[in-house]
Structure formats: structure tokens, C-alpha cells
C-alpha atoms as a PDB file:
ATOM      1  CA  UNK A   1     146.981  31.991  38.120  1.00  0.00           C
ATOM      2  CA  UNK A   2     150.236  32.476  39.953  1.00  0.00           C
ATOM      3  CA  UNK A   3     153.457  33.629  37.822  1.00  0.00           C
ATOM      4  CA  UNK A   4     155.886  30.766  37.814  1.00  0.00           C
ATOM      5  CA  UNK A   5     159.959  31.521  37.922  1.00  0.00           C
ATOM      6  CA  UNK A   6     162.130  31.004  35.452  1.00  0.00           C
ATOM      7  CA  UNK A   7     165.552  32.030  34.456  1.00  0.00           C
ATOM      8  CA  UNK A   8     166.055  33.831  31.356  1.00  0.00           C
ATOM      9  CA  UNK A   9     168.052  30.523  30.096  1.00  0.00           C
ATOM     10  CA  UNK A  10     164.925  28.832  30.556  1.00  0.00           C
ATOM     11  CA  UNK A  11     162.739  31.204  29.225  1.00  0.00           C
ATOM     12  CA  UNK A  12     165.263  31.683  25.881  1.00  0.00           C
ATOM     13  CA  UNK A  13     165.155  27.992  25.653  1.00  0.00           C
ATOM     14  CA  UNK A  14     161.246  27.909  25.389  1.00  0.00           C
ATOM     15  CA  UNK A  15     161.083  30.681  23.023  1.00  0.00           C
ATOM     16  CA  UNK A  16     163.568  29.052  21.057  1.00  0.00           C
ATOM     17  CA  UNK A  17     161.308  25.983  20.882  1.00  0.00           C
ATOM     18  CA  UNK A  18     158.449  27.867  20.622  1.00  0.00           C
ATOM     19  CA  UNK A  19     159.415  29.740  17.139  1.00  0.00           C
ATOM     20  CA  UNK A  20     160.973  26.481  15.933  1.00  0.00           C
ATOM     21  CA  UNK A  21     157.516  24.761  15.987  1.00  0.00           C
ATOM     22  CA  UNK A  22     155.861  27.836  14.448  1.00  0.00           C
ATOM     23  CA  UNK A  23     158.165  28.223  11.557  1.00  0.00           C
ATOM     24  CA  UNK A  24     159.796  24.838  11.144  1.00  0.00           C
ATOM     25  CA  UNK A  25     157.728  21.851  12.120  1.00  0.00           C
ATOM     26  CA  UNK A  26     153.942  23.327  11.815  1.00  0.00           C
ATOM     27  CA  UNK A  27     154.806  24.138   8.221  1.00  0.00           C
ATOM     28  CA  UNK A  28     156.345  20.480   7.543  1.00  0.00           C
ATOM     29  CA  UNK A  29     153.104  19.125   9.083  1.00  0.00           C
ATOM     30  CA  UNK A  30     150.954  20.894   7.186  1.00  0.00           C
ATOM     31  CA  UNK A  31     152.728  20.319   3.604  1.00  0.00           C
ATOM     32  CA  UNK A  32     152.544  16.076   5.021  1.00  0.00           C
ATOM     33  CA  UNK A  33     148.876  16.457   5.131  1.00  0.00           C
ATOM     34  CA  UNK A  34     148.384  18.260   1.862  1.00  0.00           C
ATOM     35  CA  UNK A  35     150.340  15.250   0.905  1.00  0.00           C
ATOM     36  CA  UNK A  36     148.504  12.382   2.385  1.00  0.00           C
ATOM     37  CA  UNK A  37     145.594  14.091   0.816  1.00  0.00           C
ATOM     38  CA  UNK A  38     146.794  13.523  -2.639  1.00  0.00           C
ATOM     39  CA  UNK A  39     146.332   9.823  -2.309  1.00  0.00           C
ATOM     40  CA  UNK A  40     142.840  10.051  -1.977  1.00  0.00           C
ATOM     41  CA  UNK A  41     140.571   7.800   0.589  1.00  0.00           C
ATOM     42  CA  UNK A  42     141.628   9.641   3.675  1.00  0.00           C
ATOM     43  CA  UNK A  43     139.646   6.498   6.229  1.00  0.00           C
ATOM     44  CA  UNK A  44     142.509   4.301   5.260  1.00  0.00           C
ATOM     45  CA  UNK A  45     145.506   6.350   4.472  1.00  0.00           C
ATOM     46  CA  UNK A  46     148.133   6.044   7.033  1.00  0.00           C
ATOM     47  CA  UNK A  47     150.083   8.812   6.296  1.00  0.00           C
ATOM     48  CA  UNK A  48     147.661  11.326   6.847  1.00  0.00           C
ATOM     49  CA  UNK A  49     146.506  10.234   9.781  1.00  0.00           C
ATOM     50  CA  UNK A  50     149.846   9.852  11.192  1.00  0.00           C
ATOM     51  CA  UNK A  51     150.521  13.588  10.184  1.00  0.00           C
ATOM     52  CA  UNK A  52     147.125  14.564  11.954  1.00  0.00           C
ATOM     53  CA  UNK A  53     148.115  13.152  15.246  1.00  0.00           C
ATOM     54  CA  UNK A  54     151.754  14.824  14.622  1.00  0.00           C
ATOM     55  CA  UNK A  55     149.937  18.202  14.067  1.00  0.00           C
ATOM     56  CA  UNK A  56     147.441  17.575  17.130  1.00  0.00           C
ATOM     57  CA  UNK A  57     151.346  17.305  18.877  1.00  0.00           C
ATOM     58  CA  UNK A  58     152.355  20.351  17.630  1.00  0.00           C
ATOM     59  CA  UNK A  59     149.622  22.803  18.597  1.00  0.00           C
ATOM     60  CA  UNK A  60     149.112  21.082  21.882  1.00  0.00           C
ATOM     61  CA  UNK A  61     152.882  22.040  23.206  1.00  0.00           C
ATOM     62  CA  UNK A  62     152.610  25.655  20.691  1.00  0.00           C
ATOM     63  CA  UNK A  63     149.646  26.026  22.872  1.00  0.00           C
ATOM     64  CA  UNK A  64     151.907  25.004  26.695  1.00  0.00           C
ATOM     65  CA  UNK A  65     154.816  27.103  25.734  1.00  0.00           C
ATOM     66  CA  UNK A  66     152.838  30.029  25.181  1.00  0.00           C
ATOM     67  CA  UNK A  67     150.768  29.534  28.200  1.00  0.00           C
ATOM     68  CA  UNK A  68     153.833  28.893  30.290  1.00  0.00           C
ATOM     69  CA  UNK A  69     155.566  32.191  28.801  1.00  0.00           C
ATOM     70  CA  UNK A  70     152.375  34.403  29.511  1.00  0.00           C
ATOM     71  CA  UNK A  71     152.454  32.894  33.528  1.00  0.00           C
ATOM     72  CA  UNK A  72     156.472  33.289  33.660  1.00  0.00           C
ATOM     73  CA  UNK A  73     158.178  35.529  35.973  1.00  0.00           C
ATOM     74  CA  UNK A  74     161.522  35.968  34.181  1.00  0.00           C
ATOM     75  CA  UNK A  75     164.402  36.335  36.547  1.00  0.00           C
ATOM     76  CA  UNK A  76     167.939  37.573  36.106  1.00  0.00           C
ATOM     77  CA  UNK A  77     170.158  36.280  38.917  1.00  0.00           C
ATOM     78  CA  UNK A  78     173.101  38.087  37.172  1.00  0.00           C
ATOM     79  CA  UNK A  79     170.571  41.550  37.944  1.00  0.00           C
ATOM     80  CA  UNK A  80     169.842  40.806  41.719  1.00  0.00           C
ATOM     81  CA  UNK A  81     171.300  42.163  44.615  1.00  0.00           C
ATOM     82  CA  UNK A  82     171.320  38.782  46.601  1.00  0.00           C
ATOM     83  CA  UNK A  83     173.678  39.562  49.374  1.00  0.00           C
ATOM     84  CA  UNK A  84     175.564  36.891  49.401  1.00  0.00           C
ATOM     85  CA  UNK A  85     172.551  34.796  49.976  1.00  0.00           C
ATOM     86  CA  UNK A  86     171.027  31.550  48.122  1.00  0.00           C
ATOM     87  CA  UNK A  87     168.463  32.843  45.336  1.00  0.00           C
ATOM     88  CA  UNK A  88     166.027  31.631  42.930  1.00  0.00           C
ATOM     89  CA  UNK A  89     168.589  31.347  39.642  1.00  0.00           C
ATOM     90  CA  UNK A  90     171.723  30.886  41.800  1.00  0.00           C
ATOM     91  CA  UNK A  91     174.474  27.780  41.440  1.00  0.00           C
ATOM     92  CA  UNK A  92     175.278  26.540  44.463  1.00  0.00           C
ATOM     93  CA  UNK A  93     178.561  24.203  45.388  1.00  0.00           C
ATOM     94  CA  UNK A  94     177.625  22.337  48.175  1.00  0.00           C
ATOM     95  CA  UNK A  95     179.428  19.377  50.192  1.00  0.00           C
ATOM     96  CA  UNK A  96     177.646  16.814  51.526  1.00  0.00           C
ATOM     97  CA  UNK A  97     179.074  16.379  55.427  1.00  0.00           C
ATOM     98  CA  UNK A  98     178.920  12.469  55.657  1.00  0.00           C
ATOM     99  CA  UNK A  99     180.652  12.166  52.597  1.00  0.00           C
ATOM    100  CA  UNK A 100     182.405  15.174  51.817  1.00  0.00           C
ATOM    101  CA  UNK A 101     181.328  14.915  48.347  1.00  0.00           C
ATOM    102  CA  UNK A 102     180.885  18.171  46.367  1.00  0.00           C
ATOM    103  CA  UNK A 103     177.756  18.811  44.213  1.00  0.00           C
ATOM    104  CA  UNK A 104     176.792  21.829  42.340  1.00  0.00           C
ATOM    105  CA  UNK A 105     173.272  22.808  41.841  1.00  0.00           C
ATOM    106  CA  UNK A 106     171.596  25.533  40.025  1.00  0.00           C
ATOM    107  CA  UNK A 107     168.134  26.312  41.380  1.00  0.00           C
ATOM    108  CA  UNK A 108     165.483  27.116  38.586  1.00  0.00           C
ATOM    109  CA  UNK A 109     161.278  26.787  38.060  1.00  0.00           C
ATOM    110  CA  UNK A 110     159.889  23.566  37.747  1.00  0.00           C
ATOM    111  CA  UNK A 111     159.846  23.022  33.658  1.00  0.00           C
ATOM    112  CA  UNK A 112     163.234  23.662  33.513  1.00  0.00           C
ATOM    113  CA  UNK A 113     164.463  21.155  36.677  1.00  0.00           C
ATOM    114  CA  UNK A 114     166.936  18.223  35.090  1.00  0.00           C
ATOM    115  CA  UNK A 115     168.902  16.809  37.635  1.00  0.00           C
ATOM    116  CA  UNK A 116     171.391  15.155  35.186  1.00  0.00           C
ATOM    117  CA  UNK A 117     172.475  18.767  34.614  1.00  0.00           C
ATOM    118  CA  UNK A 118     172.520  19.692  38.092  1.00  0.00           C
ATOM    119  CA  UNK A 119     169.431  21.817  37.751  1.00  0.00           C
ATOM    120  CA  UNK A 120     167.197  21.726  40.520  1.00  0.00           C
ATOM    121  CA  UNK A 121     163.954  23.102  40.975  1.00  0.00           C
ATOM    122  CA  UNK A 122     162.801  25.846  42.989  1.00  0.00           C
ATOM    123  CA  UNK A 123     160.261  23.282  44.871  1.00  0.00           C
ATOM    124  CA  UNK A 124     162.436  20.691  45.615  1.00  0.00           C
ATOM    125  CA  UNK A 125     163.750  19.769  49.025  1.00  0.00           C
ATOM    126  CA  UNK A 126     167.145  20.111  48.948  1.00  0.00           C
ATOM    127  CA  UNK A 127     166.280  23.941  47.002  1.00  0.00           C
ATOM    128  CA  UNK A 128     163.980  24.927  49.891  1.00  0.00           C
ATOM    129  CA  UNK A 129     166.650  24.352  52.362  1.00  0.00           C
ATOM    130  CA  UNK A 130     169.321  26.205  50.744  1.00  0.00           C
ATOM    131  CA  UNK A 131     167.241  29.539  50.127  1.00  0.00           C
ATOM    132  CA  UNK A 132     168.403  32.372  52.078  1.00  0.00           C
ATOM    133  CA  UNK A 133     171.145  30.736  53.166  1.00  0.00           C
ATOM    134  CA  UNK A 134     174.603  31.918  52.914  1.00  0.00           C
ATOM    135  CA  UNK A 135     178.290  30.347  52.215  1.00  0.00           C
ATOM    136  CA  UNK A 136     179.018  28.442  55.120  1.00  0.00           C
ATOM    137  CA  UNK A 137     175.895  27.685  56.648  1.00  0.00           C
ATOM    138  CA  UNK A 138     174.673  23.919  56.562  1.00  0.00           C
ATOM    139  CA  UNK A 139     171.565  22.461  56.350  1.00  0.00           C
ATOM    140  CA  UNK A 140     169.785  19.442  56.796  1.00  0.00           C
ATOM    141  CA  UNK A 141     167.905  17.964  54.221  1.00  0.00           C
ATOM    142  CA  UNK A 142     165.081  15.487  54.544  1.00  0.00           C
ATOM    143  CA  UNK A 143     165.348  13.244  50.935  1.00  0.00           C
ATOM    144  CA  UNK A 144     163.900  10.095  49.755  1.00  0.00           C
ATOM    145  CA  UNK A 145     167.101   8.800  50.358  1.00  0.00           C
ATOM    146  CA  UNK A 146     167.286   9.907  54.087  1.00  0.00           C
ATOM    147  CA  UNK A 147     168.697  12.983  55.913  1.00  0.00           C
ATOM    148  CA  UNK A 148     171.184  14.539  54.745  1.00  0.00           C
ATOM    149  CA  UNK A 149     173.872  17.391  55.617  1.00  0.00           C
ATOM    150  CA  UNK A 150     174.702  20.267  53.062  1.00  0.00           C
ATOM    151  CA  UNK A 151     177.345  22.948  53.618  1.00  0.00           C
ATOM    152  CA  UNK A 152     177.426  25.679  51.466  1.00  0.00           C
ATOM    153  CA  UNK A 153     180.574  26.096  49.609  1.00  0.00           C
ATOM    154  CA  UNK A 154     180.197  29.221  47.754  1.00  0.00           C
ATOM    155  CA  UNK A 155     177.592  30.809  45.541  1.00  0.00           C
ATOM    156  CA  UNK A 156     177.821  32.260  42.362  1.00  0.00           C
ATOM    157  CA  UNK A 157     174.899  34.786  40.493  1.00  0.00           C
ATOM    158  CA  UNK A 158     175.589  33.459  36.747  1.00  0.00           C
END
């Protein structure tokens, strides 16, 4: 399987997650089981089987982050010697030429993409234009929305 990218904000995030699961809800779970127990006739009781499907949650994504940790590249823009060009990690101010409107983007992997941050990911159109590109240069960006016209603006490594 191919390593995926990911900043080390993203990667921090997930791990963050990941031990919150571990030591926070999987215990929680398990003591609301132990609980639904008590009642008795588990066929009918609610509560436990509410808490199984809760726990069935819990493992599933335990199981993702993990699996999405072990196939991460983690990558430190703040460590790379990007010459001044567009990298995997890096936030980009752009302007849009038919509207002059200014956007900044930050390009990172796929699970961490959430365009009402501004975060785009690595795979997306508007991402694959602007790597290796440098302040200055436009490009032209087929969207859903049509084509568009991106000038660089500057480019920071944070």
C-alpha cells in the first residue's frame, strides 16, 4: 500500500483522537455494557445493545486511525527546503484574476482536506495546479464551477 501525506498537524490531530478513544471513550463503553448487563434479559434491553453498536463504533475508527498512521508519510513543511516553490504542507494566498478575490489555501492529504478551513487536499484540482509553482506564476484551473485563473500571491512554509 502506498504511504499517504500528511502534515504533522494532521497526524497530531489523529493521534490525539486516537488515544482519546483508547483511554476515554472505550473505557466508558465498556463500563455501559457491564451496565446494561445488570438488568438482565440482554434480547430486549436497549441499553446494551445501544452500547454494543457504540463499541462496534469505537474499534472500527481505533482500527482506521491506526491503519491510516501506519500508511502516513509525515511531512514537515517548516523542515523542507522548498525553494520558494508550492509544496505538499504549504499555505498558499492566491487571487483569483476575474475577480481579484484573495483566497488562502493550505495543501494537506486527503483525511485532513476541509475546505471551510481553507484546507485543501493534495489531490484536488486547484492543489495539482499550484504544485511547483512559484509566487507570481498563474495558473488555470479546470473546477466544477468552470475555469478559473489563480495567481500566486506569496507562499509561506508554516
Amino acid at each position: 500500500m502506498n504511504k499517504a501525506p500528511i502534515t504533522v498537524h494532521g497526524a497530531e490531530r489523529l493521534q490525539d483522537e486516537l488515544r482519546s478513544l483508547k483511554s476515554v471513550e472505550r473505557p466508558k463503553v465498556i463500563e455501559a455494557i457491564a451496565e446494561a448487563r445488570a438488568h438482565g434479559d440482554l434480547k430486549e434491553n436497549a441499553e446494551y445493545h445501544a452500547a454494543r453498536d457504540q463499541q462496534s463504533f469505537i474499534e472500527g475508527r481505533i482500527k482506521d486511525i491506526e491503519s491510516k498512521l501506519g500508511n502516513a508519510t509525515i511531512i514537515d513543511v517548516t523542515k523542507i527546503d522548498a525553494n520558494g516553490k508550492v509544496v505538499f504542507g504549504s499555505t498558499v494566498v492566491v487571487a483569483d484574476d476575474d475577480t481579484g478575490d484573495e483566497v488562502t489555501y493550505q495543501i494537506v492529504g486527503n483525511d485532513e482536506a476541509d475546505i471551510k478551513l481553507n484546507k485543501i487536499s493534495i489531490g484536488s484540482p486547484i492543489a495539482r495546479a499550484l504544485i511547483g509553482k512559484e509566487e507570481g506564476d498563474v495558473v488555470d484551473v479546470q473546477t466544477p464551477g468552470g475555469l478559473r485563473s489563480l495567481e500566486i500571491i506569496s507562499i509561506k512554509y508554516i
